[in-house]
N, C-alpha and C. Protein backbone atom coordinates (compact mmCIF):
# COMPACT_ATOMS: atom_id res chain seq x y z
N UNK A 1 103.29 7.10 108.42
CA UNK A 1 104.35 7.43 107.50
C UNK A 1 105.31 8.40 108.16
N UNK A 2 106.51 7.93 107.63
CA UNK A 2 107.28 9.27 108.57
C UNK A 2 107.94 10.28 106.70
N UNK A 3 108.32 11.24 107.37
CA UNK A 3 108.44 12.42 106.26
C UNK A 3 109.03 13.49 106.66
N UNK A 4 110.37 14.14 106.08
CA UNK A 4 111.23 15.11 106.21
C UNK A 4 110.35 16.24 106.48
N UNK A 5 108.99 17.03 105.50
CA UNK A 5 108.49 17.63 105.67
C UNK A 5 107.05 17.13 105.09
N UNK A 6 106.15 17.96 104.81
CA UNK A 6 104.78 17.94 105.10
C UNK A 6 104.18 19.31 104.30
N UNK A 7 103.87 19.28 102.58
CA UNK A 7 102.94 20.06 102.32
C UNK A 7 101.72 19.90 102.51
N UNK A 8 100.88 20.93 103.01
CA UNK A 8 99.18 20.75 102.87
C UNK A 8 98.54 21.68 102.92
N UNK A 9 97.37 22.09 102.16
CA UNK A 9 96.48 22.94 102.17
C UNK A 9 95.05 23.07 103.17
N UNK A 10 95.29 22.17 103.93
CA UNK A 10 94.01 22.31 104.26
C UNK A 10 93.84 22.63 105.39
N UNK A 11 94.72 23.69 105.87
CA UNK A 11 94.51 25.09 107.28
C UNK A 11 95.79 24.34 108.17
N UNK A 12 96.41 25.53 109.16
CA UNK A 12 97.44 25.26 109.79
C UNK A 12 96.94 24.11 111.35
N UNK A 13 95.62 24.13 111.65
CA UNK A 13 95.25 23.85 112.64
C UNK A 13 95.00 22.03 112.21
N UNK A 14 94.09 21.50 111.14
CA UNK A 14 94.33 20.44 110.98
C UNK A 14 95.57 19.91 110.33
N UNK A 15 96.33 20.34 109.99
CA UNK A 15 97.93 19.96 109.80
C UNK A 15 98.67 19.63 110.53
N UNK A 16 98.43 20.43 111.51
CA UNK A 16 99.52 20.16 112.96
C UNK A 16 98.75 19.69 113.99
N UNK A 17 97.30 19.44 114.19
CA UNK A 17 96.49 18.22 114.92
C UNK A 17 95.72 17.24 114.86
N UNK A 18 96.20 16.87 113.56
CA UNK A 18 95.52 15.54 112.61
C UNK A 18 96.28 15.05 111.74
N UNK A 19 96.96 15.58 110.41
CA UNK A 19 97.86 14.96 109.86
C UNK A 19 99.08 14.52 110.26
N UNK A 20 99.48 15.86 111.13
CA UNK A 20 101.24 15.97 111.29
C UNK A 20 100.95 15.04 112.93
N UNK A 21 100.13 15.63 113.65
CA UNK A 21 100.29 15.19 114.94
C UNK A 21 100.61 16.03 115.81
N UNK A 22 99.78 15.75 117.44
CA UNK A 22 100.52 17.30 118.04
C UNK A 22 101.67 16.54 119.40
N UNK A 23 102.09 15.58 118.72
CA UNK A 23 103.35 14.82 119.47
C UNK A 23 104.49 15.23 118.78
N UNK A 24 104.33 15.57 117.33
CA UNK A 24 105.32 16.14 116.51
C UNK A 24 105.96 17.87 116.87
N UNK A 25 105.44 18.14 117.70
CA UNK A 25 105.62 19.25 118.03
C UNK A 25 105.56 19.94 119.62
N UNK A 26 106.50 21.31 119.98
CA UNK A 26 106.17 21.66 120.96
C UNK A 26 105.21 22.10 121.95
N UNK A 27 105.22 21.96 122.63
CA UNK A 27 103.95 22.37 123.74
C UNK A 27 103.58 23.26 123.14
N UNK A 28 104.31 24.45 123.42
CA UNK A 28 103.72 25.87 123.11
C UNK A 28 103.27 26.36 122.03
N UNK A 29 103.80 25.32 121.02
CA UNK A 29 103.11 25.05 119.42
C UNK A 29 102.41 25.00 119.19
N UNK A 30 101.60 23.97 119.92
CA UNK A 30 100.20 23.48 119.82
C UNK A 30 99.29 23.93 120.80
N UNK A 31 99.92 24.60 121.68
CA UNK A 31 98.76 25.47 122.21
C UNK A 31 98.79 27.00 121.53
N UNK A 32 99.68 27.49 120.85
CA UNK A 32 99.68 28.40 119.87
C UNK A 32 98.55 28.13 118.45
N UNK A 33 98.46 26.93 118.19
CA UNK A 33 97.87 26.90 116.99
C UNK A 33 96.47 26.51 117.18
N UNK A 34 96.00 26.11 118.59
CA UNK A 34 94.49 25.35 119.64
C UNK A 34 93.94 26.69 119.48
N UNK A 35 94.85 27.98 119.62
CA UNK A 35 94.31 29.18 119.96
C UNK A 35 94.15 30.08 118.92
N UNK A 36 94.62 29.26 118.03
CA UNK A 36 93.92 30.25 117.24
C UNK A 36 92.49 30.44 116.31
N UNK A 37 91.81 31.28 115.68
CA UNK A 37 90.78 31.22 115.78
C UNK A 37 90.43 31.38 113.68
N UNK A 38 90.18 30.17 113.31
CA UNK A 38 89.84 30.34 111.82
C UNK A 38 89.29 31.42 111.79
N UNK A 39 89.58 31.64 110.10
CA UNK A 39 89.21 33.29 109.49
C UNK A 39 88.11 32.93 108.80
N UNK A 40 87.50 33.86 108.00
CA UNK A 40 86.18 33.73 107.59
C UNK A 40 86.57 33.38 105.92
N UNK A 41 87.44 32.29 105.63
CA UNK A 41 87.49 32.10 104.24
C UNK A 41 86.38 30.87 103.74
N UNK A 42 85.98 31.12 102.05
CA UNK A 42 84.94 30.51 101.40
C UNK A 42 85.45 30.15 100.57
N UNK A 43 84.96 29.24 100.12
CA UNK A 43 85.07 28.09 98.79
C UNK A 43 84.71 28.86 97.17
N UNK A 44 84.88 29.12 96.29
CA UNK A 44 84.58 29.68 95.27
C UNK A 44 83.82 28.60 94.53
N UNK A 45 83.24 29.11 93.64
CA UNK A 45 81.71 27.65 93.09
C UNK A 45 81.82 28.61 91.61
N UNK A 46 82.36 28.33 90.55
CA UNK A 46 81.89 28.59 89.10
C UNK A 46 80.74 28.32 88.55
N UNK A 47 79.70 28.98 87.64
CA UNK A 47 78.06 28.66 87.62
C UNK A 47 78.19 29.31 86.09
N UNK A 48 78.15 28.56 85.29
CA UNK A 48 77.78 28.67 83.77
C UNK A 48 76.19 29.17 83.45
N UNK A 49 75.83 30.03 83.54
CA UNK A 49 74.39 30.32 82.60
C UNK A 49 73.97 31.14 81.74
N UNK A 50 73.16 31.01 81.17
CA UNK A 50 72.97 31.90 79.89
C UNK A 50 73.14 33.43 79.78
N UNK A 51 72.78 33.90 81.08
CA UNK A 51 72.47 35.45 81.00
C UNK A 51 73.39 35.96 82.46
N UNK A 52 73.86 36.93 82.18
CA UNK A 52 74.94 37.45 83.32
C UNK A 52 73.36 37.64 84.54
N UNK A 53 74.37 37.33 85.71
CA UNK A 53 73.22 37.97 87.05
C UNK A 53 73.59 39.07 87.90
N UNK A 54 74.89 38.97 87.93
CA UNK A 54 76.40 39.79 88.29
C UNK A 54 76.98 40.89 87.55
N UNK A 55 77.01 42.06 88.52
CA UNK A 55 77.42 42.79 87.63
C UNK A 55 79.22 42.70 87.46
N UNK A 56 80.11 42.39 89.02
CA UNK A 56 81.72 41.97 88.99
C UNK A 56 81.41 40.69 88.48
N UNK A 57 82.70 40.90 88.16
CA UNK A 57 83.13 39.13 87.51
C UNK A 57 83.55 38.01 88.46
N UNK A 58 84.05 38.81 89.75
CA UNK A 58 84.41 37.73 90.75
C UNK A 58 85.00 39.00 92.14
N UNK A 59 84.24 38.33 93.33
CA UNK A 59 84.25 39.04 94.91
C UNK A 59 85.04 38.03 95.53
N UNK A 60 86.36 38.74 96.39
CA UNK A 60 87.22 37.71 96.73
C UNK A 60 86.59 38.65 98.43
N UNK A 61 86.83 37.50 99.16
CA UNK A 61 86.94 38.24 100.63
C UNK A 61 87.58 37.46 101.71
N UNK A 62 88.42 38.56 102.33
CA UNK A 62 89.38 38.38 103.36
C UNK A 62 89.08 38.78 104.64
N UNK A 63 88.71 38.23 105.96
CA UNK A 63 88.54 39.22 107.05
C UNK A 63 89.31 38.77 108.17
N UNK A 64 89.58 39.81 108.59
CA UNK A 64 89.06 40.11 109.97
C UNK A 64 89.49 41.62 109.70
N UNK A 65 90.41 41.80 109.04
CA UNK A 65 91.30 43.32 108.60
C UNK A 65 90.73 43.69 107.65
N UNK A 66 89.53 43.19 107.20
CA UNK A 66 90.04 44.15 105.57
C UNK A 66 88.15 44.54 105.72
N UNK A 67 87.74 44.43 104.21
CA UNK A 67 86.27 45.33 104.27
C UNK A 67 85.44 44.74 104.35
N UNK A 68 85.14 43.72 104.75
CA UNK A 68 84.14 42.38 105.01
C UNK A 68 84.25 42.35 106.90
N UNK A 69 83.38 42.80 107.38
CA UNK A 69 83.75 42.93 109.26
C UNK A 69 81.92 42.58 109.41
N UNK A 70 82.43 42.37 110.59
CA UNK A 70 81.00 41.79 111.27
C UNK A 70 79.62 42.42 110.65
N UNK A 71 79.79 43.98 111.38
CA UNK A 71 78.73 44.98 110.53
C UNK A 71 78.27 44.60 109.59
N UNK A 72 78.95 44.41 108.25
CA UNK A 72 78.83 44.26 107.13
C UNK A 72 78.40 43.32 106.66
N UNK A 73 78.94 42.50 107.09
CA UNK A 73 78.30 40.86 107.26
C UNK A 73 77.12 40.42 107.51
N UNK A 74 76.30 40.77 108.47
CA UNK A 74 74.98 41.02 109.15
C UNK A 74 74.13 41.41 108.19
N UNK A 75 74.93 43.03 107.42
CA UNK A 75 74.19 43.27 106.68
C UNK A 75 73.63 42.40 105.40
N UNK A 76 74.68 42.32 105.12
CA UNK A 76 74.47 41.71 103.80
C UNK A 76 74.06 40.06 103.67
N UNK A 77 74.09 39.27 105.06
CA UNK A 77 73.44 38.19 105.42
C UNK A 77 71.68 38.54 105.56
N UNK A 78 71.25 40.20 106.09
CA UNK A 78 69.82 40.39 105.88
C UNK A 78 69.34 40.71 104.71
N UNK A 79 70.12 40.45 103.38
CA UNK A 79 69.81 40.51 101.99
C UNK A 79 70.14 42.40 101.46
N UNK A 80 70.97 42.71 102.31
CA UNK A 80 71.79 44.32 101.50
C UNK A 80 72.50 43.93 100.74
N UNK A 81 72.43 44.57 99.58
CA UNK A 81 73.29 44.30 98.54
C UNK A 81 74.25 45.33 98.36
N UNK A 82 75.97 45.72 98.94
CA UNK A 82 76.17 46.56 99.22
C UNK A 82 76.52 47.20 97.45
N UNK A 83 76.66 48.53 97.33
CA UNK A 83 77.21 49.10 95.52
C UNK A 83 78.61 48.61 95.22
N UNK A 84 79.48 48.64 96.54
CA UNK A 84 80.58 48.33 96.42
C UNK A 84 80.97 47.06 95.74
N UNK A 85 82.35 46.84 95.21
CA UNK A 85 82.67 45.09 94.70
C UNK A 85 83.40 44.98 96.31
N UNK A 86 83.16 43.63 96.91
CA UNK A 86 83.69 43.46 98.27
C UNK A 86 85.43 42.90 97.75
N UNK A 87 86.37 43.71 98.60
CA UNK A 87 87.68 43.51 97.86
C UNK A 87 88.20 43.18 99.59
């Protein structure tokens, strides 16, 4: 298909080397976007049950900058449950 432009959600890296094509674009484009390195984003899952388990209502997390970093990660992958809501 050809197309003026191109919305999509589903990350800059398969957009511009699977949908869009990396013939559609400059060299340095696509070795700009080869190099770069996905972030640590997750899927959100809604769960209906009878009795709260949670004390927040909803933990969003962003990294590489923000309060979710390796450290932390580790930790809380060895079952720490940190007090904080992860923001």
């Amino acid at each position: 298909f050809d197309a003026f432009i191109v919305v999509s959600d589903v990350g800059i890296q398969p957009t511009v080397l699977k949908l869009v094509g990396e013939k559609e674009f400059d060299k340095s484009y696509v070795n700009y976007i080869r190099d770069l390195v996905p972030g640590w984003a997750f899927t959100a899952v809604r769960y209906f049950l009878n009795k709260k388990v949670v004390k927040e209502q909803m933990a969003m997390i962003y990294a590489d900058e923000t309060w979710l970093n390796m450290e932390r990660f580790l930790k809380i992958r060895a079952g720490h449950v940190p007090e904080e809501v992860l923001a």
